[in-house]
N, C-alpha and C. Protein backbone atom coordinates (compact mmCIF):
# COMPACT_ATOMS: atom_id res chain seq x y z
N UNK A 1 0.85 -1.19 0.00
CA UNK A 1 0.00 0.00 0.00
C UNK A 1 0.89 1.25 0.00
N UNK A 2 0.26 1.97 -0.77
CA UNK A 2 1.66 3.12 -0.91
C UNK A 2 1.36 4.44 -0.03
N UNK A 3 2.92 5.02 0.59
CA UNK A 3 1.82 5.64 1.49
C UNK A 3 1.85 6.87 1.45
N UNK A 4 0.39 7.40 2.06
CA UNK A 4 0.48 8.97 2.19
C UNK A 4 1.45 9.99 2.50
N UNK A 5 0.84 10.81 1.68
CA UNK A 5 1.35 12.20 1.89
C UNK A 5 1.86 12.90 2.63
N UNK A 6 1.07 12.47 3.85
CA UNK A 6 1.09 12.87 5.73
C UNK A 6 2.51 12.17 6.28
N UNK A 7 2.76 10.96 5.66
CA UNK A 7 3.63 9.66 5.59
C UNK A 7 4.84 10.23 5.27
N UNK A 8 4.63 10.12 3.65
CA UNK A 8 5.92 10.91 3.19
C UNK A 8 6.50 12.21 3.55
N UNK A 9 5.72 12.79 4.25
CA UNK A 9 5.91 14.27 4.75
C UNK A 9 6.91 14.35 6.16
N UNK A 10 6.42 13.07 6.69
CA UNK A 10 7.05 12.80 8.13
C UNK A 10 8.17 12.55 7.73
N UNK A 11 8.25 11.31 7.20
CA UNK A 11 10.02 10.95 6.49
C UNK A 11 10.88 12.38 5.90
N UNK A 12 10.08 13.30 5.33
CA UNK A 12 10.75 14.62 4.56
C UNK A 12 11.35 15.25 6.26
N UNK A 13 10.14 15.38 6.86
CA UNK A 13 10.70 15.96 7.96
C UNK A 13 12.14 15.70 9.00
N UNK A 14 12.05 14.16 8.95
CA UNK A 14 12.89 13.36 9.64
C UNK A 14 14.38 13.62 8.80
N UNK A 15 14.46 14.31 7.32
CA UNK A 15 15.53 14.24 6.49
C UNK A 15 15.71 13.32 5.44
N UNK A 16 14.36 12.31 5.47
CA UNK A 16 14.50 11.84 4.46
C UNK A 16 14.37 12.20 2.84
N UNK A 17 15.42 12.16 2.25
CA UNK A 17 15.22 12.59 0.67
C UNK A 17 14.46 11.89 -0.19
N UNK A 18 14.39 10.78 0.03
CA UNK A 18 13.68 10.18 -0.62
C UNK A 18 12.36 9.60 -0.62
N UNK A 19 11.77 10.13 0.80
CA UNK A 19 9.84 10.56 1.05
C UNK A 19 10.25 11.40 0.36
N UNK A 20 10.84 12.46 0.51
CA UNK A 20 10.67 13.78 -0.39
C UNK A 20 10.47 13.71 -2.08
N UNK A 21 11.31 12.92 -2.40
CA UNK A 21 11.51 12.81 -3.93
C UNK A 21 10.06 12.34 -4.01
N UNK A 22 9.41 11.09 -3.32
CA UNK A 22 8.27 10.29 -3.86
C UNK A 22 6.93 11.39 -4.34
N UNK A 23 7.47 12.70 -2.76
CA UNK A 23 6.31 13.66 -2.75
C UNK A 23 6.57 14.13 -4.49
N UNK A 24 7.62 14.72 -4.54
CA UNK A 24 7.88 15.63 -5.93
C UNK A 24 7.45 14.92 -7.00
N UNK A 25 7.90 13.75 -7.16
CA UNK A 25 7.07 12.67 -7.71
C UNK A 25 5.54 12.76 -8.13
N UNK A 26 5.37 12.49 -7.08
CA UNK A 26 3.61 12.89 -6.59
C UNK A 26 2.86 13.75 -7.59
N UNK A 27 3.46 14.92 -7.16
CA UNK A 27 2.87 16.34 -7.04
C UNK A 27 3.71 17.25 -8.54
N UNK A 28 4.74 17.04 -8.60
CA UNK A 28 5.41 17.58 -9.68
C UNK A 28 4.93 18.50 -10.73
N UNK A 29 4.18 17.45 -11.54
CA UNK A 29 3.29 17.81 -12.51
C UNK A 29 2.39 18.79 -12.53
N UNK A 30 1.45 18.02 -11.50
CA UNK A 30 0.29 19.32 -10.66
C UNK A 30 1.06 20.93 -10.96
N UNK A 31 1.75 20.92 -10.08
CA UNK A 31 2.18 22.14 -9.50
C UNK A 31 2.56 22.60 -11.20
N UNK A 32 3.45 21.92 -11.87
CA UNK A 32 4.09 22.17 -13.18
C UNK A 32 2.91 22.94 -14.05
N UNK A 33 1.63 22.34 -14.17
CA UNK A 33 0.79 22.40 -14.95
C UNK A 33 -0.18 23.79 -14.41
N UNK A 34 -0.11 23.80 -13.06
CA UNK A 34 -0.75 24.67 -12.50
C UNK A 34 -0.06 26.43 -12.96
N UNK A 35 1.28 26.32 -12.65
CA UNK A 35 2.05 27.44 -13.18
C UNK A 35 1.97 27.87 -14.34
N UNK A 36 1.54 26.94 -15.30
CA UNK A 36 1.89 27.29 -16.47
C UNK A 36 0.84 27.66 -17.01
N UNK A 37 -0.49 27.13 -16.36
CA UNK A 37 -1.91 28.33 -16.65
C UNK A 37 -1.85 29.59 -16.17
N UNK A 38 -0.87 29.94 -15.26
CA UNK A 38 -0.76 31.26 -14.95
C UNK A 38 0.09 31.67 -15.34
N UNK A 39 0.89 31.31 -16.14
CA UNK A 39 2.03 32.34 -16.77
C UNK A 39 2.12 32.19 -18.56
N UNK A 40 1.31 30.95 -18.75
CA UNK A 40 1.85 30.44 -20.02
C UNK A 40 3.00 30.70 -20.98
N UNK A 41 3.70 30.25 -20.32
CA UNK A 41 5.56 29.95 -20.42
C UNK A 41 5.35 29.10 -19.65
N UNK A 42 6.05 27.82 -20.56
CA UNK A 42 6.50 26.40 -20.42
C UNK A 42 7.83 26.79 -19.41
N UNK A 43 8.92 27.90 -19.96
CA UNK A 43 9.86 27.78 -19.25
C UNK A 43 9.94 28.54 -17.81
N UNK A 44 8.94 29.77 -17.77
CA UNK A 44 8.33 30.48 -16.00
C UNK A 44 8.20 29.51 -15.51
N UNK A 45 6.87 28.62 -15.92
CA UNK A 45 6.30 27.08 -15.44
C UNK A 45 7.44 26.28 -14.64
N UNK A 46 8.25 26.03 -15.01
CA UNK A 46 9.07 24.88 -14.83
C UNK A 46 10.15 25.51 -13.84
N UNK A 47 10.59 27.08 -13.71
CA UNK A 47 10.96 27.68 -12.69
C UNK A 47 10.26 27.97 -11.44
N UNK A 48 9.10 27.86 -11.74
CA UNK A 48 8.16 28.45 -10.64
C UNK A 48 8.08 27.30 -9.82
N UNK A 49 7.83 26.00 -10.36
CA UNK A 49 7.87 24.43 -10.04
C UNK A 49 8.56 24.06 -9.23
N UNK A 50 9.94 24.41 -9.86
CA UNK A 50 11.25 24.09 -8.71
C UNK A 50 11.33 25.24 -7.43
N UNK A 51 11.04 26.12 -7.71
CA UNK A 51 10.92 27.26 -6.19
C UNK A 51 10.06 26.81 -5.52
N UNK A 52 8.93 26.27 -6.24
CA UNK A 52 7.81 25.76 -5.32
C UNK A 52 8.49 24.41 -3.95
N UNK A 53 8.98 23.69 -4.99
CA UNK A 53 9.57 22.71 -4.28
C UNK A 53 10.63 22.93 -3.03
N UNK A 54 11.67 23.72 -4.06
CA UNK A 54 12.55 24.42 -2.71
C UNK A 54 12.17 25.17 -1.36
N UNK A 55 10.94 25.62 -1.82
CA UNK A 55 10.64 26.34 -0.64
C UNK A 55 9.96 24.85 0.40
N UNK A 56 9.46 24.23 -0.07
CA UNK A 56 8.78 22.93 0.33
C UNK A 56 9.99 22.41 1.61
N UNK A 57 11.08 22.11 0.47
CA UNK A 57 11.98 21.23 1.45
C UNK A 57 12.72 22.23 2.76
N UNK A 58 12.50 23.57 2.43
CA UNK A 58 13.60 24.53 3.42
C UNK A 58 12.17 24.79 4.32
N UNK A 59 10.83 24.36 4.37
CA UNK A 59 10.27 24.66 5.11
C UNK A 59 9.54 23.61 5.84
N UNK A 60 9.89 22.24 5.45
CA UNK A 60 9.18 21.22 5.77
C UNK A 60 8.80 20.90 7.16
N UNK A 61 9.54 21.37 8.12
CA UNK A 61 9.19 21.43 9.14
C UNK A 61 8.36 22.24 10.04
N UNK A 62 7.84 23.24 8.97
CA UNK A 62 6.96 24.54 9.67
C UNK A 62 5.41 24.06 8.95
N UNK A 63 4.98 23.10 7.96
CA UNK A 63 3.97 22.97 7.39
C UNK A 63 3.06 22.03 8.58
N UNK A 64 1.90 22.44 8.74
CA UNK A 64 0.70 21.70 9.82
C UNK A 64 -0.25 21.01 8.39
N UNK A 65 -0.13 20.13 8.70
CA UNK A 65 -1.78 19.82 7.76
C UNK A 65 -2.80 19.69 8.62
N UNK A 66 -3.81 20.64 7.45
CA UNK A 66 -4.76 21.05 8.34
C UNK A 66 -6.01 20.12 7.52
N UNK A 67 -6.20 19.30 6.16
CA UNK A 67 -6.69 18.89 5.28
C UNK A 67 -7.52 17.59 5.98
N UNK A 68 -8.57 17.62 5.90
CA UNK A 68 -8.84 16.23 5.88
C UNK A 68 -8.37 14.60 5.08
N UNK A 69 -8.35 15.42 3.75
CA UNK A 69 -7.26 13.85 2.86
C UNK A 69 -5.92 14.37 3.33
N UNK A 70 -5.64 14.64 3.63
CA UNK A 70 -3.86 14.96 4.31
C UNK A 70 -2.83 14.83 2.96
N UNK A 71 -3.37 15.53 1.54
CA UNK A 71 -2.52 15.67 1.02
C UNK A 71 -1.83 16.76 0.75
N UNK A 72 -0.70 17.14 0.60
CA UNK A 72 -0.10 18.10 1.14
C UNK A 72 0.01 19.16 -0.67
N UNK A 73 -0.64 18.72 -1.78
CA UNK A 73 -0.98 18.97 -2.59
C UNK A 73 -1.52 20.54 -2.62
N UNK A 74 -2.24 21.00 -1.54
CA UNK A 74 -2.87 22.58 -1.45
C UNK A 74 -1.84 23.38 -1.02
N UNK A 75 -1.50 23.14 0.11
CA UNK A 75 -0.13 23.63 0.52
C UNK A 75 1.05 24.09 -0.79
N UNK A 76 1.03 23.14 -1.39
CA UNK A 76 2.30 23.56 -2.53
C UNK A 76 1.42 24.44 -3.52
N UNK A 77 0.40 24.01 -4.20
CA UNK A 77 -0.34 25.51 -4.53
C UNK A 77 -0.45 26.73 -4.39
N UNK A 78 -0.70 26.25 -2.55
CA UNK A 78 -0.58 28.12 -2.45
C UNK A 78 0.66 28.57 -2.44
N UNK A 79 1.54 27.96 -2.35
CA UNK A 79 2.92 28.49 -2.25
C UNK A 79 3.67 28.45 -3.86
N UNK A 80 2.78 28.17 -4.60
CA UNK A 80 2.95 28.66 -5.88
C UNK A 80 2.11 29.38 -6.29
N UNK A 81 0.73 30.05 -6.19
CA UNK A 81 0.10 31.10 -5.91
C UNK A 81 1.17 32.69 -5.34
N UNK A 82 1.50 32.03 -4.46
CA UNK A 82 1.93 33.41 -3.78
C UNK A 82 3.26 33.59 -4.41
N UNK A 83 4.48 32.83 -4.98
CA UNK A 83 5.23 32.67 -6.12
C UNK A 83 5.17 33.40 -7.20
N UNK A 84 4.14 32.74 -7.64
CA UNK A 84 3.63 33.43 -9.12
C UNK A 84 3.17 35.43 -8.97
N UNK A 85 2.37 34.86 -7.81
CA UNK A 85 1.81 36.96 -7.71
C UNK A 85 3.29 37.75 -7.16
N UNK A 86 4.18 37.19 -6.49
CA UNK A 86 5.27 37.97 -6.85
C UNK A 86 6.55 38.21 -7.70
N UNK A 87 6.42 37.28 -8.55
CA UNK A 87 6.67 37.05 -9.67
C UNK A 87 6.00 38.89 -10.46
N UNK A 88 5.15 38.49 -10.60
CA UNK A 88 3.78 39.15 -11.56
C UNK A 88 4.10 40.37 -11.00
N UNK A 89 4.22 40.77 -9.41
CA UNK A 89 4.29 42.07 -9.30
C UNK A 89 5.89 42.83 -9.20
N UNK A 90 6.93 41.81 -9.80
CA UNK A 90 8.11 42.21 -10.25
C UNK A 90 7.90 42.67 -10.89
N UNK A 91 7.66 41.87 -12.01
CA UNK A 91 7.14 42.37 -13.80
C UNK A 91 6.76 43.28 -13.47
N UNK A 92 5.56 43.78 -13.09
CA UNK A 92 4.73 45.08 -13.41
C UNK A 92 5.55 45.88 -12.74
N UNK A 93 6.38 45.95 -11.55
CA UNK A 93 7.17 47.30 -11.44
C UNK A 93 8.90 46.55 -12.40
N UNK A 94 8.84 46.03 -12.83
CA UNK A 94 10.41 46.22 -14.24
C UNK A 94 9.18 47.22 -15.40
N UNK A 95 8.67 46.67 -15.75
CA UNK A 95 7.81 46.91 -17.06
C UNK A 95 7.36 48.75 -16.59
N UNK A 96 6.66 48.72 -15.05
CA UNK A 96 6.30 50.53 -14.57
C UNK A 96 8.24 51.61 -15.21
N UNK A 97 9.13 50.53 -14.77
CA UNK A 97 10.44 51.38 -14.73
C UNK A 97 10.85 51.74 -16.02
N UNK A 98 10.52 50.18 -16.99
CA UNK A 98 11.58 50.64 -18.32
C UNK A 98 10.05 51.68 -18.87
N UNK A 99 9.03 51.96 -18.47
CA UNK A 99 8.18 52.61 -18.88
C UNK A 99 8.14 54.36 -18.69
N UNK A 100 8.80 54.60 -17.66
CA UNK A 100 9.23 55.90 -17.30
C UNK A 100 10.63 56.34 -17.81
N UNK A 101 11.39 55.25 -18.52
CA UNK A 101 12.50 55.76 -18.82
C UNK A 101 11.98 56.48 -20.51
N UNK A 102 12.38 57.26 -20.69
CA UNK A 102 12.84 58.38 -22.04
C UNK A 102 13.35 57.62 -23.24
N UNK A 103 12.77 57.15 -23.95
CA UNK A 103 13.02 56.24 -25.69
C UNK A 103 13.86 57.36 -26.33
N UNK A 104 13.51 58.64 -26.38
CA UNK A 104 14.27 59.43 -27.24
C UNK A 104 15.07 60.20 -26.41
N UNK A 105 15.62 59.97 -25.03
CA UNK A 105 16.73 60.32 -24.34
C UNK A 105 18.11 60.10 -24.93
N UNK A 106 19.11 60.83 -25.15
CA UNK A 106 20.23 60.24 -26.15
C UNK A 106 21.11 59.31 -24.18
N UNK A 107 21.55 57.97 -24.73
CA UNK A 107 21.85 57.57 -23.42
C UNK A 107 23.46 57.78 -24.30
N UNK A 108 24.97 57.36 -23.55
CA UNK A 108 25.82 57.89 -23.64
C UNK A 108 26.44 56.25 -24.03
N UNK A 109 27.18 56.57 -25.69
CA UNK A 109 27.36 55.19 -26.11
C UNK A 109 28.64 54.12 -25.18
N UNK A 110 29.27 52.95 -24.53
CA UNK A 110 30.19 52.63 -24.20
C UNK A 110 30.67 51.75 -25.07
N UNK A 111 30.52 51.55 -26.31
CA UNK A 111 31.26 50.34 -26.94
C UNK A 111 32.31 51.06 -27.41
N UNK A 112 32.57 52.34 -26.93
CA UNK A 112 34.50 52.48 -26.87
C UNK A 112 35.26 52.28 -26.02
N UNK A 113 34.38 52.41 -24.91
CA UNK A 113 35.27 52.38 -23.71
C UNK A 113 35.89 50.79 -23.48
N UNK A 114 34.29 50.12 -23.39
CA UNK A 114 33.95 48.80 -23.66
C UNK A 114 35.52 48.01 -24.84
N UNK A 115 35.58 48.64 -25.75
CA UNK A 115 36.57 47.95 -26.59
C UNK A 115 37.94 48.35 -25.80
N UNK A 116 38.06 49.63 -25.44
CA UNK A 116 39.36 49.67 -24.61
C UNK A 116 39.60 48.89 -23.52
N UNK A 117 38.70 48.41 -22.79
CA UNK A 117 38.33 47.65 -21.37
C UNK A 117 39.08 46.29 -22.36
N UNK A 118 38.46 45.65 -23.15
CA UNK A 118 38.97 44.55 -23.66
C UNK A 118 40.13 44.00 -23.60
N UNK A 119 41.04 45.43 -24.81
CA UNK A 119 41.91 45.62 -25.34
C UNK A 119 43.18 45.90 -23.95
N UNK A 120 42.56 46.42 -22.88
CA UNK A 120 43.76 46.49 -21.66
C UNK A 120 43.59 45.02 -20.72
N UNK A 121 42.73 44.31 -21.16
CA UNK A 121 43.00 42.83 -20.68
C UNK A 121 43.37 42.10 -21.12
N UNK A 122 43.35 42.11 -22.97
CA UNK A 122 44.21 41.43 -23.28
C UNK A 122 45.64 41.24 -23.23
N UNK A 123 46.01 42.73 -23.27
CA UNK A 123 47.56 43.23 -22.60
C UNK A 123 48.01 42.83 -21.62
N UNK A 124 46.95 43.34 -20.68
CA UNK A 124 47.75 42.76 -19.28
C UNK A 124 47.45 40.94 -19.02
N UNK A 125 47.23 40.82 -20.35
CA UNK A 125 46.84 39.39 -19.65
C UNK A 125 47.96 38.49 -20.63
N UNK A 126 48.99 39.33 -21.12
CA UNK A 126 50.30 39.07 -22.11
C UNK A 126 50.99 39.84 -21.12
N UNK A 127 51.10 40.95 -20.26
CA UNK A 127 51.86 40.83 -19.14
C UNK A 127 51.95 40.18 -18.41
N UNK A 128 51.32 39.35 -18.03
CA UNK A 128 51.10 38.66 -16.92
C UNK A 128 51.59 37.12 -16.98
N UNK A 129 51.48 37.28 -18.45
CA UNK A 129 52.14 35.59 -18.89
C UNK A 129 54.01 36.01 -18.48
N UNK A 130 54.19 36.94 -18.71
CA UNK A 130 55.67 37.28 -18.90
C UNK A 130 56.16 37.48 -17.07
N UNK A 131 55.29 38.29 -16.35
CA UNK A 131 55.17 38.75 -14.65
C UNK A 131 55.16 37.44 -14.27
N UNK A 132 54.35 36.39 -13.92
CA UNK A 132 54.15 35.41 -13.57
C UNK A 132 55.17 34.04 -13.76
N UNK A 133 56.40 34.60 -14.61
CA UNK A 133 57.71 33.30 -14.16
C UNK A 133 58.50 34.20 -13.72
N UNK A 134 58.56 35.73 -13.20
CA UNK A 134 59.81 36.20 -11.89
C UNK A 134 59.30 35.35 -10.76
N UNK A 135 59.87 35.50 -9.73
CA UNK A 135 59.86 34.80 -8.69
C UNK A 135 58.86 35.69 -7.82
N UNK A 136 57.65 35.73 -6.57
CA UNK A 136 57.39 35.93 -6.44
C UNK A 136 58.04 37.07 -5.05
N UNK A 137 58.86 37.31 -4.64
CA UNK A 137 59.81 38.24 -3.99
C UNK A 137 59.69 39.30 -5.39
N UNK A 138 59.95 39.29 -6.49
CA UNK A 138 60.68 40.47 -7.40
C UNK A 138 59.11 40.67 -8.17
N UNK A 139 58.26 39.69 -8.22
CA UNK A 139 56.64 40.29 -8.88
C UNK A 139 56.37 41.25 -7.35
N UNK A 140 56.26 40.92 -6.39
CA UNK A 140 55.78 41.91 -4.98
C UNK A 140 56.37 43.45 -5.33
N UNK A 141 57.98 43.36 -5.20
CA UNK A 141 58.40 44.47 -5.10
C UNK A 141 58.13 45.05 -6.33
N UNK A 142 57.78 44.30 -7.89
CA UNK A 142 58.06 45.83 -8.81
C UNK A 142 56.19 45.81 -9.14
N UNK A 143 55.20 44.77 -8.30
CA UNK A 143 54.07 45.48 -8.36
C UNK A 143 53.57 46.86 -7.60
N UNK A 144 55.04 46.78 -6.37
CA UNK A 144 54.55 47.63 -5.60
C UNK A 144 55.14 49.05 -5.64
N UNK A 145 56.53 48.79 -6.77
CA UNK A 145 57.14 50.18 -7.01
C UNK A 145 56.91 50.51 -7.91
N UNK A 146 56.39 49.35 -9.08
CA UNK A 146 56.40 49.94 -10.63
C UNK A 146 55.20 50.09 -10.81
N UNK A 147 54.51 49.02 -10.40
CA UNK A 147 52.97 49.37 -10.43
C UNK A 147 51.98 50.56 -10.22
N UNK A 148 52.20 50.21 -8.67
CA UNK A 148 51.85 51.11 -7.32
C UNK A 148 52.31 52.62 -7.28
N UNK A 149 53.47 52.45 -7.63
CA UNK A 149 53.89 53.85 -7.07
C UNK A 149 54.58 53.80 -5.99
N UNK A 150 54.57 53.38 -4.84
CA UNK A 150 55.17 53.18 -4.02
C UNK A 150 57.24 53.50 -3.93
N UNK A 151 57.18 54.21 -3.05
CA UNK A 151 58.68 54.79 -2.81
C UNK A 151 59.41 53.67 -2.40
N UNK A 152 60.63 53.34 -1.78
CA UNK A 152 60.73 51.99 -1.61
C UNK A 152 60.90 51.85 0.03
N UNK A 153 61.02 53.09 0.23
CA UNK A 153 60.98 53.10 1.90
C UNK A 153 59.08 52.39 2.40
N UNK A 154 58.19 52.96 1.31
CA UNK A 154 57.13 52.31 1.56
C UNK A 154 56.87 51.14 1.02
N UNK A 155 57.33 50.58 0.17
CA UNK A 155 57.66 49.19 -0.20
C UNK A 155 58.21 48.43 1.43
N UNK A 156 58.99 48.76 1.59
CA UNK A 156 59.89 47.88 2.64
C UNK A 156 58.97 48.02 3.72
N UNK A 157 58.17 48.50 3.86
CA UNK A 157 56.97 48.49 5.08
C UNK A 157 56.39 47.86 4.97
N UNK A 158 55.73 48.26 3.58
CA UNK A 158 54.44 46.68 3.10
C UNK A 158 54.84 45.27 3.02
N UNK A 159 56.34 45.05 2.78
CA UNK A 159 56.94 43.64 2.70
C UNK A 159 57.79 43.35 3.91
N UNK A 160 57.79 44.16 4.85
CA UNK A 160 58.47 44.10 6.22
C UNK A 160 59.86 43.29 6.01
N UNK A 161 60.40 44.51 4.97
CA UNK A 161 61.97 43.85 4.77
C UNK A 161 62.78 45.42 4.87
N UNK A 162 64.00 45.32 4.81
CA UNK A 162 64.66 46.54 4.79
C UNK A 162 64.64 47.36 3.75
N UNK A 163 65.04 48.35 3.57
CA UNK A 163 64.95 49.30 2.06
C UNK A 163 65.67 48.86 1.23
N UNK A 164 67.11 48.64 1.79
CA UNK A 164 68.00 47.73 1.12
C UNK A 164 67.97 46.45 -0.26
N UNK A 165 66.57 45.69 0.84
CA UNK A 165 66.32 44.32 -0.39
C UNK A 165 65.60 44.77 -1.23
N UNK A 166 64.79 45.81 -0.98
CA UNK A 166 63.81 46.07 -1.84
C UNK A 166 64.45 46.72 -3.37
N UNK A 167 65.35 47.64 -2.97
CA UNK A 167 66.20 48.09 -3.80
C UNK A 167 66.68 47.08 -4.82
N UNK A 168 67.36 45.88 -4.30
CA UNK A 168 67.62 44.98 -4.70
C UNK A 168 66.93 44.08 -5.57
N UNK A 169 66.09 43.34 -4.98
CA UNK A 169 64.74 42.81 -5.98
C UNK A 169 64.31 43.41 -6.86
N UNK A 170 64.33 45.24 -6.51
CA UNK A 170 63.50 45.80 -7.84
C UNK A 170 64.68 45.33 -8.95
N UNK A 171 66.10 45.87 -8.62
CA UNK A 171 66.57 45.83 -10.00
C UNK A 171 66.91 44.58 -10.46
N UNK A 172 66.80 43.20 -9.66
CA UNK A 172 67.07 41.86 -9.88
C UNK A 172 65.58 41.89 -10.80
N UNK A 173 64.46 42.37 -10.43
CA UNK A 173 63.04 42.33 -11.39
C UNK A 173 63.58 42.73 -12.49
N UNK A 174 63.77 43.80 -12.69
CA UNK A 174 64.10 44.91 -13.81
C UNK A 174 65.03 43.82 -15.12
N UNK A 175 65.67 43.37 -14.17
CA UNK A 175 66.95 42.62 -15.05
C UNK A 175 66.29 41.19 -15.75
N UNK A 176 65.77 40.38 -15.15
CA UNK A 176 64.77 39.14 -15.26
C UNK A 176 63.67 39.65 -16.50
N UNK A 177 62.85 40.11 -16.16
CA UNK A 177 62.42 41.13 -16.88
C UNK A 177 62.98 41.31 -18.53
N UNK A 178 63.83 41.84 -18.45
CA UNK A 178 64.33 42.77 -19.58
C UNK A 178 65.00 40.91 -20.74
N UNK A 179 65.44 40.25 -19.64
CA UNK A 179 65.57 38.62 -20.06
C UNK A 179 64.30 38.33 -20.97
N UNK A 180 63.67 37.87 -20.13
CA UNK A 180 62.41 37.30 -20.21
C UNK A 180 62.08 37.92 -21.95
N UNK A 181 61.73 38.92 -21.49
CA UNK A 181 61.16 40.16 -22.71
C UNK A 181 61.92 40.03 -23.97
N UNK A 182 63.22 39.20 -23.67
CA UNK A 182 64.30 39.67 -25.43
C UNK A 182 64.30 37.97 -25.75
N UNK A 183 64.47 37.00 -24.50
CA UNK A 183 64.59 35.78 -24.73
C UNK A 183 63.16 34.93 -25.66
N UNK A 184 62.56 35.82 -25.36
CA UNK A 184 61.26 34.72 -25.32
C UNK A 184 60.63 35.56 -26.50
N UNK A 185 60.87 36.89 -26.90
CA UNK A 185 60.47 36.94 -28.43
C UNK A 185 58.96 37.86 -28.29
N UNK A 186 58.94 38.21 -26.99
CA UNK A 186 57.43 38.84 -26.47
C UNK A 186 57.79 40.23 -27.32
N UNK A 187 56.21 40.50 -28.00
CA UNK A 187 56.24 41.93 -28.41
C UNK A 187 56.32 43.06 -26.98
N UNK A 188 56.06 42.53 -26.10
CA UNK A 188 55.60 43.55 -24.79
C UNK A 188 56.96 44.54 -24.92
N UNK A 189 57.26 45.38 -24.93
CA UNK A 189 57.94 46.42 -24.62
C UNK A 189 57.90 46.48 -23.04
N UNK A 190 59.37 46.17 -22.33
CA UNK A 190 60.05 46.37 -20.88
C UNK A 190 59.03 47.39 -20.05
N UNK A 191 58.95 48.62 -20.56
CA UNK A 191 58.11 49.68 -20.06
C UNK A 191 56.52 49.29 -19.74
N UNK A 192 56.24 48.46 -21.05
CA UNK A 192 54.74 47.90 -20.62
C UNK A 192 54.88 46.94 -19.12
N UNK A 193 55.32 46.68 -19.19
CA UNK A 193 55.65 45.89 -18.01
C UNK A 193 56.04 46.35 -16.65
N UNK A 194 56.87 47.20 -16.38
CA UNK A 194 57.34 47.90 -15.28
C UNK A 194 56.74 49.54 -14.94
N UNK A 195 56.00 49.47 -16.03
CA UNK A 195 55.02 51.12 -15.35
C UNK A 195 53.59 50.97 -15.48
C-alpha cells in the first residue's frame, strides 16, 4: 500500500530525501501544470515548479496539515500562488520602470570604452604571462614600485623587509624582466611591463 502524503511528509521531515523525492514525484506535474496556466511559459512554469519545491523542502518542518485527505498537494499551490503573484508584481514594477525611462533620451554610447576595457586585458593578460615566471619576492616588489607607485621606503613596510632588499629585488626584477622580454620573443615592450 503506498503511502500517504502525511507519511511521506514525516520521512521529509525526519531528512529523508527520498519521502521527499516520492512527494515531488507525486505532485510535480500538478504544480508544473498549475504554473503554467498562470504564466503560459513552459519555461516560467518549470521555474516556478522548482521554487515551489525548494521552498517545500527549506520549510518542511513549519507545514501543519490542516486537510482532511492529508494531502499536502494545497499547501504547494498556495505556495505557488503566492510565487507566481510575486513574480507578476516584479514584472509590473520592471515593465512601470523601463516605462518611465525616455526612448528618445540620447543615453551615452560605451562600446568604446567597452573595446578599450577589452583591449587592456588582453595586454595585461600578455603581461602577466611574462610577470608570472619572476619569482614571487621580485613580482611583490616591482608590483609595488612599478605598479603602485610606491617609494621603496614604503615598499619595505608593506613587505616588512629593509629598504636595502627592496632596492635589490626591484633591480634583480628589472633585469629578469628585460631577459624574459628579449629571450622569449614577447612583443611587450620592458616599459609595458614595469610602469
Amino acid at each position: 500500500m503506498a503511502e500517504t502524503d502525511r507519511q511521506l511528509w514525516d520521512r521529509a521531515v525526519g531528512g529523508d530525501g527520498a519521502g521527499f523525492g516520492l512527494l515531488f514525484e507525486r505532485h510535480a506535474r500538478s504544480v508544473y501544470n498549475f504554473a503554467f496556466r498562470q504564466t503560459a511559459n513552459w519555461a516560467a512554469a518549470e521555474d516556478a515548479a522548482s521554487e515551489v519545491f525548494l521552498v517545500a523542502w527549506r520549510r518542511r518542518q513549519e507545514v501543519v496539515f490542516t486537510n482532511e485527505s492529508g494531502s499536502v498537494l494545497p499547501w504547494l499551490l498556495g505556495v505557488a500562488t503566492n510565487l507566481l503573484r510575486n513574480a507578476r508584481r516584479g514584472d509590473r514594477r520592471a515593465k512601470a520602470a523601463i516605462a518611465r525611462l525616455n526612448a528618445n533620451e540620447a543615453h551615452p554610447d560605451f562600446s568604446e570604452d567597452l573595446i578599450g576595457r577589452l583591449s587592456d586585458e588582453a595586454q595585461m593578460a600578455d603581461v602577466l604571462r611574462v610577470f608570472d615566471r619572476l619569482p614571487e619576492h621580485e613580482r611583490d616588489v616591482l608590483a609595488l614600485c612599478a605598479w603602485s607607485k610606491l617609494e621603496y621606503e614604503e615598499a619595505a613596510i608593506a613587505l616588512a623587509v629593509p629598504v636595502g632588499t627592496v632596492r635589490s629585488r626591484l633591480s634583480r626584477a628589472r633585469s629578469h624582466l628585460r631577459e624574459l622580454v628579449e629571450t622569449n620573443g614577447h612583443e611587450l615592450d620592458e616599459r609595458t611591463v614595469t610602469t
